[in-house]
C-alpha atoms as a PDB file:
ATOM      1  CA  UNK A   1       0.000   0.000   0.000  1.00  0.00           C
ATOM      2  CA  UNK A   2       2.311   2.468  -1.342  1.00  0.00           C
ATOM      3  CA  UNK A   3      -0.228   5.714  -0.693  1.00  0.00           C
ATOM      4  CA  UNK A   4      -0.640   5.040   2.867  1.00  0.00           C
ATOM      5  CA  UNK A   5       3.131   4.992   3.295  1.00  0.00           C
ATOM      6  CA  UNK A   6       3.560   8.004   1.110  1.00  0.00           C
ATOM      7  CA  UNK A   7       0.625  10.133   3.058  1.00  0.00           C
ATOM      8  CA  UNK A   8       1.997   9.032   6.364  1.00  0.00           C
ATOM      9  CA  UNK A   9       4.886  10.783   5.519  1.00  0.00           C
ATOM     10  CA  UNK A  10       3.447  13.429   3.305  1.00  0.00           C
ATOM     11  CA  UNK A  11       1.451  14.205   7.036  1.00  0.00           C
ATOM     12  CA  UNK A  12       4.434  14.104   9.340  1.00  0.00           C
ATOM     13  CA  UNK A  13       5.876  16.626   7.277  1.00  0.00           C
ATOM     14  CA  UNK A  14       2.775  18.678   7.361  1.00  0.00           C
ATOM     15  CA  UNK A  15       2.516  18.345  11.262  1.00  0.00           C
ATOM     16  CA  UNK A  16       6.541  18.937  11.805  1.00  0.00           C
ATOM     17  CA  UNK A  17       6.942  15.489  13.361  1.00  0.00           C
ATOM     18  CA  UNK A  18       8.767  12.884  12.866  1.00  0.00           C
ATOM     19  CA  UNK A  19       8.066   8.946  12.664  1.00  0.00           C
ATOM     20  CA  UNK A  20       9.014   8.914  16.519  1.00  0.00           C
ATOM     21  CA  UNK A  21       6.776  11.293  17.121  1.00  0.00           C
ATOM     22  CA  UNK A  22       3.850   9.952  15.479  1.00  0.00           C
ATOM     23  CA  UNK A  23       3.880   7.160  16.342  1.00  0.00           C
ATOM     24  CA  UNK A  24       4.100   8.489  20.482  1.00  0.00           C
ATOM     25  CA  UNK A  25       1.005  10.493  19.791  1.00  0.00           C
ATOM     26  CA  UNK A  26      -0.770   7.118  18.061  1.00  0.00           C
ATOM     27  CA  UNK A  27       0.674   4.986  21.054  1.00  0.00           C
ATOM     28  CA  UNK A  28       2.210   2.626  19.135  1.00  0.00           C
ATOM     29  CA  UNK A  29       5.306   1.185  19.055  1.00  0.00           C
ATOM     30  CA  UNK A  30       8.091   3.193  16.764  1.00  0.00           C
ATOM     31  CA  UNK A  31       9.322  -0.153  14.724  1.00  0.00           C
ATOM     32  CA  UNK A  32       5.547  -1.090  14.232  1.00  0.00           C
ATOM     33  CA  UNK A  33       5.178   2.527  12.737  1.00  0.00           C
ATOM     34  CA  UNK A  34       8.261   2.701  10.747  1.00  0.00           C
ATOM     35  CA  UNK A  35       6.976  -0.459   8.994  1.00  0.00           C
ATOM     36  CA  UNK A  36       3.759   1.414   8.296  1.00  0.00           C
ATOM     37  CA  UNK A  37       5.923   4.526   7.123  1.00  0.00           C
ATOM     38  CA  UNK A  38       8.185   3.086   5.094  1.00  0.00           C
ATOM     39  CA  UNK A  39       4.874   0.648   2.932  1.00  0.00           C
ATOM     40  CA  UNK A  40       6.368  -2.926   4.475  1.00  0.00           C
ATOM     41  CA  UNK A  41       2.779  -3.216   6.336  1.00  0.00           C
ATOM     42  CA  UNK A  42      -0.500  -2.179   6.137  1.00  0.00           C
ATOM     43  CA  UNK A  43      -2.573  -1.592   9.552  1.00  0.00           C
ATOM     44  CA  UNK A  44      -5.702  -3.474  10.865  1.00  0.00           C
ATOM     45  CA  UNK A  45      -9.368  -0.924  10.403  1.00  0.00           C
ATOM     46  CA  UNK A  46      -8.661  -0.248  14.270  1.00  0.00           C
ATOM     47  CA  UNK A  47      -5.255   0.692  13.776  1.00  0.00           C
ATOM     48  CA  UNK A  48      -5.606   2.342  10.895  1.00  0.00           C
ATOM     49  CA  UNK A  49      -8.589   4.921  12.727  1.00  0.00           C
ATOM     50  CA  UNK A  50      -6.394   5.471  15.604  1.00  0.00           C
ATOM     51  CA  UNK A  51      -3.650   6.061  13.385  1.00  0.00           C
ATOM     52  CA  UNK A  52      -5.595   8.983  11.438  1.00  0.00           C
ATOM     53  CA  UNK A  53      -7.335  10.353  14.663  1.00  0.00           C
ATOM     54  CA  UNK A  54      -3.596  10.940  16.260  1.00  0.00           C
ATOM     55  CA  UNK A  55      -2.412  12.651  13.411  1.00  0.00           C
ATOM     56  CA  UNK A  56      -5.813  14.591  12.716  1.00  0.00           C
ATOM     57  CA  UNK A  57      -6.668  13.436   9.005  1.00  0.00           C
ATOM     58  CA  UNK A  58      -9.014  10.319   7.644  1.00  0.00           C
ATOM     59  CA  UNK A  59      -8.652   7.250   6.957  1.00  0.00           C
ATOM     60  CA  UNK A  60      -9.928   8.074   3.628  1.00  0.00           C
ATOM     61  CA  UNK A  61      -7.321  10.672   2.764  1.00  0.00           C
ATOM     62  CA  UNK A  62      -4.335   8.019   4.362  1.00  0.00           C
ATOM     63  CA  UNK A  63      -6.002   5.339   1.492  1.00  0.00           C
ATOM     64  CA  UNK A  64      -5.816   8.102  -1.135  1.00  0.00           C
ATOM     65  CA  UNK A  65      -9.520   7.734  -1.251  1.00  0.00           C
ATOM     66  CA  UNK A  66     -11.658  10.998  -2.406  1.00  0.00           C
ATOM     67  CA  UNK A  67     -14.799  10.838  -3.837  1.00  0.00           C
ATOM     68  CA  UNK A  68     -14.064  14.205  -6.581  1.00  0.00           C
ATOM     69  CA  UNK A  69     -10.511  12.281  -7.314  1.00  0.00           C
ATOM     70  CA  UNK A  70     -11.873  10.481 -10.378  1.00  0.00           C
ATOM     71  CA  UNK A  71     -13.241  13.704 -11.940  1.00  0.00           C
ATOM     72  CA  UNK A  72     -10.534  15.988 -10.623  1.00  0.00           C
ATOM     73  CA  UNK A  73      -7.314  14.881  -8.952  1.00  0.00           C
ATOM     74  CA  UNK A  74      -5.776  18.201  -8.638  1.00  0.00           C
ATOM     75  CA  UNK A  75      -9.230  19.678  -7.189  1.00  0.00           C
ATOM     76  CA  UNK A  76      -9.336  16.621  -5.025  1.00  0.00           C
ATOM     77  CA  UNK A  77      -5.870  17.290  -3.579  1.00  0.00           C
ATOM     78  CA  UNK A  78      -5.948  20.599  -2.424  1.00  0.00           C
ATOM     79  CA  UNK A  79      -9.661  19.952  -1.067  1.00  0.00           C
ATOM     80  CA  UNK A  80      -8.024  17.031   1.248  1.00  0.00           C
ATOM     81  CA  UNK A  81      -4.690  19.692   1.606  1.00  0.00           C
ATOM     82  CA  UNK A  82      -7.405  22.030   2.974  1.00  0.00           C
ATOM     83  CA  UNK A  83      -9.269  19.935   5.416  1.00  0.00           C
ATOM     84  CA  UNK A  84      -6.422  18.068   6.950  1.00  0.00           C
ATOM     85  CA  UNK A  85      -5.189  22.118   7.624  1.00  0.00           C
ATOM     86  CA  UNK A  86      -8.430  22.381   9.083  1.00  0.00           C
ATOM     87  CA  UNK A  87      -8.231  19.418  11.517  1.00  0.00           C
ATOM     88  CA  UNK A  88      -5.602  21.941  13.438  1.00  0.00           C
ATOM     89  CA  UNK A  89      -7.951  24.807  13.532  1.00  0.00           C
ATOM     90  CA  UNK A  90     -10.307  25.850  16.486  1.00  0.00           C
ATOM     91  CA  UNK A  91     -13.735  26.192  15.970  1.00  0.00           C
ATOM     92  CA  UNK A  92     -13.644  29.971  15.393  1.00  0.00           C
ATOM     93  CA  UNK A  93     -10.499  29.708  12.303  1.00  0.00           C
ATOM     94  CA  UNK A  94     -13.024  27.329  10.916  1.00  0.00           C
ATOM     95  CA  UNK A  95     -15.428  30.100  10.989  1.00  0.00           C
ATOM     96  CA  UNK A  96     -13.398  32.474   9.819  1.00  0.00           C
ATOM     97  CA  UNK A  97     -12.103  30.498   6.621  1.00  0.00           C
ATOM     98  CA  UNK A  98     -15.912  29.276   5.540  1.00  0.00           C
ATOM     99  CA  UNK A  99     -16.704  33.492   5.603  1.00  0.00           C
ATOM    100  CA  UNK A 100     -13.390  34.077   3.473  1.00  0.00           C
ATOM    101  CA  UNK A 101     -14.767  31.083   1.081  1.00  0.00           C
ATOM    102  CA  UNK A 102     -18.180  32.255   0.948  1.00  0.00           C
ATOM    103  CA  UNK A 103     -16.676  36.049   0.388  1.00  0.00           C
ATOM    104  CA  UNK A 104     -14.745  34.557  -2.874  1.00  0.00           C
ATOM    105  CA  UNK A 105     -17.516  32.814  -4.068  1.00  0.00           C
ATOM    106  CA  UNK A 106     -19.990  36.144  -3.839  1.00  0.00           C
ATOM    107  CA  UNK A 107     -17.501  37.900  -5.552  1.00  0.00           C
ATOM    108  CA  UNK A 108     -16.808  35.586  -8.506  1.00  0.00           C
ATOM    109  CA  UNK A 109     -20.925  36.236  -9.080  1.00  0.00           C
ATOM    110  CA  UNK A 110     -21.056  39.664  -9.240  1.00  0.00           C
END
């Protein structure tokens, strides 16, 4: 599973952390996540949600698995860029980017 392995590290890089790191914050052991990090195994559906919830993304984005991906891949990829960013927002930066959005989006129809 070469895109897991690839988005594990394409999310450590995005947090700052590395493999040691992660793999404190997911509570498992740093071997068993290197393995995971490097593609030479795959997780269990348990470890796999605990492993996404740690590093605040989906499984779905860790599979490479977006639903606009087959009509778009670029769109896709900065829509998953932009919620895993949002994962380390409070509720109120939320708030704040969804009235940015909205502003771009009344402007475009004017």
């Amino acid at each position: 599973m070469e895109i897991f392995a690839k988005r594990l590290q394409e999310r450590g890089k995005q947090l700052g952390i590395s493999n040691a790191e992660a793999a404190r914050r997911i509570g498992l052991d740093e071997r068993r996540y290197a393995h995971y990090a490097s593609g030479r195994r795959e997780p269990d559906l348990a470890t796999l949600v605990k492993i996404a919830d740690a590093l605040g993304t989906s499984p779905n984005w860790l599979l490479g698995v977006s639903l606009a991906s087959a009509t778009n891949p670029q769109f896709a990829a900065l829509m998953d860029r932009f919620s895993n960013a949002a994962n380390g927002m409070s509720k109120q930066e939320i708030e704040m980017c969804i009235i940015q959005a909205e502003a771009v989006v009344a402007a475009k129809s004017r």
